[in-house]
C-alpha atoms as a PDB file:
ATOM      1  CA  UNK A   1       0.000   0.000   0.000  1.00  0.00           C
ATOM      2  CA  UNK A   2       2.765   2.651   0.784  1.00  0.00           C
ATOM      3  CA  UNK A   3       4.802   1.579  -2.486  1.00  0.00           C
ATOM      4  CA  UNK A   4       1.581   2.352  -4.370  1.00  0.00           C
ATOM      5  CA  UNK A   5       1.017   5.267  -2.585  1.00  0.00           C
ATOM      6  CA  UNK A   6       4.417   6.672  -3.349  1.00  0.00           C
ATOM      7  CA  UNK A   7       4.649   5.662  -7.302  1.00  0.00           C
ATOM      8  CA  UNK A   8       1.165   7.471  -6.937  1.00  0.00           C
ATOM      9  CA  UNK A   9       2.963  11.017  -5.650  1.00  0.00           C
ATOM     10  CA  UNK A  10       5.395  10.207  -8.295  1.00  0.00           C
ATOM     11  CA  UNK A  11       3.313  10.115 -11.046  1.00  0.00           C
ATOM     12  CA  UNK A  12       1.320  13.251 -10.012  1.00  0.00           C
ATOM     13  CA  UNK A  13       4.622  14.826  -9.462  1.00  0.00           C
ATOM     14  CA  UNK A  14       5.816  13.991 -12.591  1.00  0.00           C
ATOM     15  CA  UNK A  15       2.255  14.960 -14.717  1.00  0.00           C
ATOM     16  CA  UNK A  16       2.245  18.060 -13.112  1.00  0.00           C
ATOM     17  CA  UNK A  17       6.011  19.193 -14.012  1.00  0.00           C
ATOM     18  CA  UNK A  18       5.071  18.488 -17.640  1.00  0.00           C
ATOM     19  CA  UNK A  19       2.496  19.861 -17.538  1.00  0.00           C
ATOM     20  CA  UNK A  20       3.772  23.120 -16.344  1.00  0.00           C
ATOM     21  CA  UNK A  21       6.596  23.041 -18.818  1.00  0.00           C
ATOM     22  CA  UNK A  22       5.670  25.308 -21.444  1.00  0.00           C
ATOM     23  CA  UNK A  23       7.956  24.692 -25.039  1.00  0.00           C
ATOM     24  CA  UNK A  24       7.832  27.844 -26.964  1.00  0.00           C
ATOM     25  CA  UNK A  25       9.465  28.995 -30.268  1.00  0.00           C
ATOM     26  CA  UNK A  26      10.853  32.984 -30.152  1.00  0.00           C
ATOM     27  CA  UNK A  27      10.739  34.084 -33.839  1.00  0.00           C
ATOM     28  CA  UNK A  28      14.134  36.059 -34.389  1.00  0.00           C
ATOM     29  CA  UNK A  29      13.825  39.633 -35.495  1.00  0.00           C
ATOM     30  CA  UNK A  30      15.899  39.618 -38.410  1.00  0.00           C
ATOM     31  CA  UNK A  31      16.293  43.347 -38.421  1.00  0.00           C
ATOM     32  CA  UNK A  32      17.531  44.017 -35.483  1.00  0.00           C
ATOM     33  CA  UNK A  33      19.656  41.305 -35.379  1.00  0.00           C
ATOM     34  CA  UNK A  34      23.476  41.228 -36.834  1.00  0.00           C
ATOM     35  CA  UNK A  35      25.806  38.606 -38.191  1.00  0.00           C
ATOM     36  CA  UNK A  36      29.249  40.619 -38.685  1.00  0.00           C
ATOM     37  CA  UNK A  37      31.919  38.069 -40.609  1.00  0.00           C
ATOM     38  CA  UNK A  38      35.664  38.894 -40.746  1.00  0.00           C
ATOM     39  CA  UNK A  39      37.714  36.940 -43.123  1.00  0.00           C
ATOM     40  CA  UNK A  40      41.850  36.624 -42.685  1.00  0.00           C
ATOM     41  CA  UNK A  41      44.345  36.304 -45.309  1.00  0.00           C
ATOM     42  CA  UNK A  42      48.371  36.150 -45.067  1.00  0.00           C
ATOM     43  CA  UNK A  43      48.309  40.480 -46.020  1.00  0.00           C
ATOM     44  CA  UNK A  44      45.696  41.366 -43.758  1.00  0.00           C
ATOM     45  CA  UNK A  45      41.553  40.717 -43.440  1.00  0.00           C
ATOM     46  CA  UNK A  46      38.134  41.909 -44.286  1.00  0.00           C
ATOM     47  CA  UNK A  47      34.811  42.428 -42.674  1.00  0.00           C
ATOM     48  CA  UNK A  48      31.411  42.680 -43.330  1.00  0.00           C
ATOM     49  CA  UNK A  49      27.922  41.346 -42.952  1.00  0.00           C
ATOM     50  CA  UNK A  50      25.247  39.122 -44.039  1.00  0.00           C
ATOM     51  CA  UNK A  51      21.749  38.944 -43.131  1.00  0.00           C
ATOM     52  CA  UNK A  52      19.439  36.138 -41.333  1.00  0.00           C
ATOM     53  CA  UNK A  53      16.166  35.895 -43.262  1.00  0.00           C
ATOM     54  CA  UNK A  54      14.487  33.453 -40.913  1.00  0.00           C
ATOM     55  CA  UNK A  55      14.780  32.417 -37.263  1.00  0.00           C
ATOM     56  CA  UNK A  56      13.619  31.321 -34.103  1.00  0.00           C
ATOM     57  CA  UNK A  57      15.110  29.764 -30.851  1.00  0.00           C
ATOM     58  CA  UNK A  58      13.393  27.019 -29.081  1.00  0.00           C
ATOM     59  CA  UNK A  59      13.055  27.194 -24.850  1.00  0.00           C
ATOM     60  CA  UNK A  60      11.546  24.698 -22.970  1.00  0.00           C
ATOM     61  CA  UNK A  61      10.619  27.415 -19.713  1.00  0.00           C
ATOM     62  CA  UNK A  62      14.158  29.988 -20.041  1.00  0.00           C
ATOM     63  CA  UNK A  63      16.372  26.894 -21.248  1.00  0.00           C
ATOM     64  CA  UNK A  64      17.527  26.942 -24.891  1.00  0.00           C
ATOM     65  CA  UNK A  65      16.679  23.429 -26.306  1.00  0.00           C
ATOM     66  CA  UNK A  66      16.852  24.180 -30.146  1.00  0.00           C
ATOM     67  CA  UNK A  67      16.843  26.819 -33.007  1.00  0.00           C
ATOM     68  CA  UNK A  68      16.589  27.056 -36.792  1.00  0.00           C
ATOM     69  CA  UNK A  69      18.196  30.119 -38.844  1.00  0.00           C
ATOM     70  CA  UNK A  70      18.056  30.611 -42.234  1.00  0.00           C
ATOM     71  CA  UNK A  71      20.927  33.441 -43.854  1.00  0.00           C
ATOM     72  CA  UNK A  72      20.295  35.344 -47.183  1.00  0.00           C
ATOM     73  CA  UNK A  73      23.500  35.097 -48.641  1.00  0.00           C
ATOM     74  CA  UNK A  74      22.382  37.443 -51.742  1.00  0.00           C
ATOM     75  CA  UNK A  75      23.155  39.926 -48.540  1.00  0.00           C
ATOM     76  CA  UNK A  76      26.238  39.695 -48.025  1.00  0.00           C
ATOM     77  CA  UNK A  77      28.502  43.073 -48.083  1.00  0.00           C
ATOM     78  CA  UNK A  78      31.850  43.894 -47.385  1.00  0.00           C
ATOM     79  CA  UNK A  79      32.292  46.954 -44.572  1.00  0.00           C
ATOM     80  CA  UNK A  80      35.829  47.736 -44.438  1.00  0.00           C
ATOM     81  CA  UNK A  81      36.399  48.906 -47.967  1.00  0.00           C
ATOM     82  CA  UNK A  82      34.312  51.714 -50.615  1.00  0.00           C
ATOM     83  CA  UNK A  83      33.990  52.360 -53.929  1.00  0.00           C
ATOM     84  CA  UNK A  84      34.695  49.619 -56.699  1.00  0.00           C
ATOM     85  CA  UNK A  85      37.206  47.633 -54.322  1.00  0.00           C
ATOM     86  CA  UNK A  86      33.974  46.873 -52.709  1.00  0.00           C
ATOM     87  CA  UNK A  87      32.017  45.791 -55.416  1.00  0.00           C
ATOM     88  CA  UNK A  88      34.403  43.665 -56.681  1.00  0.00           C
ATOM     89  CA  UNK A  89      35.261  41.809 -53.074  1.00  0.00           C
ATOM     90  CA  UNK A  90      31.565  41.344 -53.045  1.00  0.00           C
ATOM     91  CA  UNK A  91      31.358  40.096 -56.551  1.00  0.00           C
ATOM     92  CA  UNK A  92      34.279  37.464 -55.842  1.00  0.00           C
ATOM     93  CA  UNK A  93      32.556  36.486 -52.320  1.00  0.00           C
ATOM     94  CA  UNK A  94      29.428  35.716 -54.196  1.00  0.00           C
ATOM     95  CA  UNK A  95      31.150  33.997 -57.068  1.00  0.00           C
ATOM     96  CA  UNK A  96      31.634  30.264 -57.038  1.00  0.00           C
ATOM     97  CA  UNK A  97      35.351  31.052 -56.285  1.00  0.00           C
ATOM     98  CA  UNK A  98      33.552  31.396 -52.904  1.00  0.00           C
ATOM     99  CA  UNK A  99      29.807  30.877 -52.015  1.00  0.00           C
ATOM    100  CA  UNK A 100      27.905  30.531 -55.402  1.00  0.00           C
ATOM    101  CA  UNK A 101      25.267  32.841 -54.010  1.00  0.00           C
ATOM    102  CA  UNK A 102      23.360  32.405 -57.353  1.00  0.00           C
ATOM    103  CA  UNK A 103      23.305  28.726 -56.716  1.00  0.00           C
ATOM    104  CA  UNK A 104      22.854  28.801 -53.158  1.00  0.00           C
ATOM    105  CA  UNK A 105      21.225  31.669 -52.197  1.00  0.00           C
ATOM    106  CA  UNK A 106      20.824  30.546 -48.893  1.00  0.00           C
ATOM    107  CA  UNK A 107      22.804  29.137 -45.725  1.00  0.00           C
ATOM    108  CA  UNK A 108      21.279  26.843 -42.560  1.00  0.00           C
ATOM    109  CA  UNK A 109      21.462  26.328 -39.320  1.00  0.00           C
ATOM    110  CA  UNK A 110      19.702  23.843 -37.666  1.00  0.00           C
ATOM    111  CA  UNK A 111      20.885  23.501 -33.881  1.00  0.00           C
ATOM    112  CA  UNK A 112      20.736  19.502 -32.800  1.00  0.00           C
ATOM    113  CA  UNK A 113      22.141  19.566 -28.897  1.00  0.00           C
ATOM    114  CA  UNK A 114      22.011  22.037 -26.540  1.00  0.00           C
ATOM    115  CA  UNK A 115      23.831  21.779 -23.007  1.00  0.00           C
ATOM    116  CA  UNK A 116      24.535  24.208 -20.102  1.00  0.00           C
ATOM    117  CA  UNK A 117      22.483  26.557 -18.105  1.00  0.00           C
ATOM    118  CA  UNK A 118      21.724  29.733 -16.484  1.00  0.00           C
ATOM    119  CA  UNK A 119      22.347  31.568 -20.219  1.00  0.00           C
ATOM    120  CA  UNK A 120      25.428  29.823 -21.025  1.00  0.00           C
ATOM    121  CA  UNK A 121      25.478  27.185 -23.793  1.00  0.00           C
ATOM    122  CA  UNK A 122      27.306  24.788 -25.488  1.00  0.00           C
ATOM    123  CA  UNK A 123      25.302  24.093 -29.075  1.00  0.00           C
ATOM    124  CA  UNK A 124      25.910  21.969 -31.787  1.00  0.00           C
ATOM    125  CA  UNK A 125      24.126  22.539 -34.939  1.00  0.00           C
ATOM    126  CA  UNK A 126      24.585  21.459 -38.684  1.00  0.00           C
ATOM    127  CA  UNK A 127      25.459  24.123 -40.670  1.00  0.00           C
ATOM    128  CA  UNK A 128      24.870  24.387 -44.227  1.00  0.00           C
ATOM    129  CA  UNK A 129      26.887  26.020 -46.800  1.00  0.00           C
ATOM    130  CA  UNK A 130      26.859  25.845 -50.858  1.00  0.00           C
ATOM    131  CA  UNK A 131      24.271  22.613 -50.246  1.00  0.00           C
ATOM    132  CA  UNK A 132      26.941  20.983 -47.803  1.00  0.00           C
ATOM    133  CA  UNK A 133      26.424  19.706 -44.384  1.00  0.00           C
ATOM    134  CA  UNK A 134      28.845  19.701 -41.216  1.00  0.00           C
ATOM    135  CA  UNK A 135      28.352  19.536 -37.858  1.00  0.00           C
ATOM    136  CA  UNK A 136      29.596  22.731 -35.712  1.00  0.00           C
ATOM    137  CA  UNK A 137      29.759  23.065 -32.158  1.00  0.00           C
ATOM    138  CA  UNK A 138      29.812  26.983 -30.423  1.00  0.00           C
ATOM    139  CA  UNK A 139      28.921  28.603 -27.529  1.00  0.00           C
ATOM    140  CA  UNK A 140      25.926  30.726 -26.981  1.00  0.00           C
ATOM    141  CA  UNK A 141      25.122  33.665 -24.646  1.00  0.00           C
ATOM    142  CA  UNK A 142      21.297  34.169 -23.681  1.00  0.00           C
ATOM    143  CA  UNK A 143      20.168  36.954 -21.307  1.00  0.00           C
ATOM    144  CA  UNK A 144      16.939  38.377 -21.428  1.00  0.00           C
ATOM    145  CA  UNK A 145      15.773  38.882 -25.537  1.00  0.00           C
ATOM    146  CA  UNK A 146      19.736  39.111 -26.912  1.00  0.00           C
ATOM    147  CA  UNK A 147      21.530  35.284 -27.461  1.00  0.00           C
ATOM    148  CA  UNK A 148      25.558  36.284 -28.485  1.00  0.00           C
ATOM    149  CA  UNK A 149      27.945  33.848 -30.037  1.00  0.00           C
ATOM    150  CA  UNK A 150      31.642  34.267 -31.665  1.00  0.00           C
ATOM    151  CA  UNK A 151      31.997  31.251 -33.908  1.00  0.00           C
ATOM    152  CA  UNK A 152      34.866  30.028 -36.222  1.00  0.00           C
ATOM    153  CA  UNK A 153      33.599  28.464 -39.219  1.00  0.00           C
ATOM    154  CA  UNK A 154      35.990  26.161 -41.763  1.00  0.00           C
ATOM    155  CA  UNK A 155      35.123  27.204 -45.271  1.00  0.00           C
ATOM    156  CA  UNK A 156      37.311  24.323 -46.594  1.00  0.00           C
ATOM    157  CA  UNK A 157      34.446  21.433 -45.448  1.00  0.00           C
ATOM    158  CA  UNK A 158      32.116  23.649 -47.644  1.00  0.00           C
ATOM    159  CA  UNK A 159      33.986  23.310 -50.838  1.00  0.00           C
ATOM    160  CA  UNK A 160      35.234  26.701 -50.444  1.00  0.00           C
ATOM    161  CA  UNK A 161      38.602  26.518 -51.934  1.00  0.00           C
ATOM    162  CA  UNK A 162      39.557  30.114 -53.358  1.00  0.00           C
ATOM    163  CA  UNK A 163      42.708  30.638 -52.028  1.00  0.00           C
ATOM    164  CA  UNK A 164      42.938  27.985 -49.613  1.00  0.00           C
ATOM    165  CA  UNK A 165      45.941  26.736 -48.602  1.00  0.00           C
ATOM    166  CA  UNK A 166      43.921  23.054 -47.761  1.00  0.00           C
ATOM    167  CA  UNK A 167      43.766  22.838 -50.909  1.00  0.00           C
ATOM    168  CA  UNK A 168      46.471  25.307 -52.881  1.00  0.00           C
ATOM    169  CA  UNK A 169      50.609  24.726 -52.459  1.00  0.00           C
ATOM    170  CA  UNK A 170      52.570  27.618 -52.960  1.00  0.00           C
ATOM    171  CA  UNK A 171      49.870  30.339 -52.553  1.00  0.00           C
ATOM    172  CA  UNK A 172      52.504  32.344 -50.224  1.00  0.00           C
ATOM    173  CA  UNK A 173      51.351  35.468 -49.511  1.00  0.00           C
ATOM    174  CA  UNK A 174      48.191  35.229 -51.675  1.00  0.00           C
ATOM    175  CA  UNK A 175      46.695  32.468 -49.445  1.00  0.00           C
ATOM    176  CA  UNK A 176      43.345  33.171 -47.638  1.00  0.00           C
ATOM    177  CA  UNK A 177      42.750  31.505 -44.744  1.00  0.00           C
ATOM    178  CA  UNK A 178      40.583  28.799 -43.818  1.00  0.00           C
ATOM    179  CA  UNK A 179      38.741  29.723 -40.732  1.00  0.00           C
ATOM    180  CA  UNK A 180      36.626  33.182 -40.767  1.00  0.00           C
ATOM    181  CA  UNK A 181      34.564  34.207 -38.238  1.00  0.00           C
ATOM    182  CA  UNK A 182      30.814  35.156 -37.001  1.00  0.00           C
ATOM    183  CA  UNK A 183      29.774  37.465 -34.480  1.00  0.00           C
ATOM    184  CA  UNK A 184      26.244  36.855 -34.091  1.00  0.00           C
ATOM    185  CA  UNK A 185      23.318  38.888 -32.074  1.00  0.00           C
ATOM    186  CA  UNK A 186      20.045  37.964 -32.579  1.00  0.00           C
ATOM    187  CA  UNK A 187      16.883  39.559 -30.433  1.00  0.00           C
ATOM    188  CA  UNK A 188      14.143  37.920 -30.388  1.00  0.00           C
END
């Protein structure tokens, strides 16, 4: 009778917890939201940004669980430099030298594991790029509507091989390197 009694609480207990557990989807406000990239070569770097057309992060109460993004890459644009330099660094970043924007007009993210607390996060996500998929792992800042994250992102495992020393010999001081980064706010 007392074992019955107490896998009774339990079950209650546990009902009530889920049911109390609300699992809600914050839609990303893509415009006031930023995704700043800087790219490094062996003579110096460049920076710019792109622009998230869709998003939302998943919370199960105020814990991240999940998330989906979707990035225009027809956006991207180069900050650090004016005139036709710019245009043409844009041009060759949307080429299929580099991210075939007119093929692939769009990147992924779809965030698979989520683990930490208290705002701080370690997520791993597949990213797509140019229609290829890799698994990235980051971490992730959430307090109040603002998530933050600084990631590193390999171009070479998305067949981006313009000036790539992965893939190049002898590109000296012409070679581009591999890893460029994102520094990512997104309110929601």
């Amino acid at each position: 009778m007392k074992n019955n009694l107490k896998i009774g609480t339990m079950l209650v207990l546990a009902i009530s917890t889920l049911a109390f557990t609300t699992i809600t989807d914050k839609k990303v406000d893509v415009v006031n939201s930023t995704v700043v990239w800087n790219g490094y070569k062996v003579t110096g770097e460049h920076e710019g940004t792109i622009s998230l057309k869709e998003g939302s992060l998943t919370f199960n109460g105020d814990k991240l669980t999940g998330g989906n993004f979707v990035v225009d890459m027809t956006t991207l644009t180069v900050t650090d430099l004016q005139g036709g330099m710019k245009g043409k660094l844009e041009g060759h970043l949307k080429s299929d030298d580099f991210f075939g924007v007119e093929k692939h007009p769009e990147a992924a993210l779809n965030i698979t594991k989520v683990e930490g607390s208290n705002g701080n996060y370690k997520v791993t996500g597949a990213l797509t790029i140019k229609g290829i998929t890799n698994q990235i792992t980051f971490d992730m800042n959430v307090k109040g509507n603002t998530a933050t994250t600084a990631l590193k992102i390999d171009r070479s495992k998305f067949d981006v091989r313009f000036g790539s020393p992965s893939f190049f010999n002898d590109l000296q001081d012409k070679a581009i390197y591999d890893e460029f980064d994102l520094n990512v706010t997104l309110k929601f």
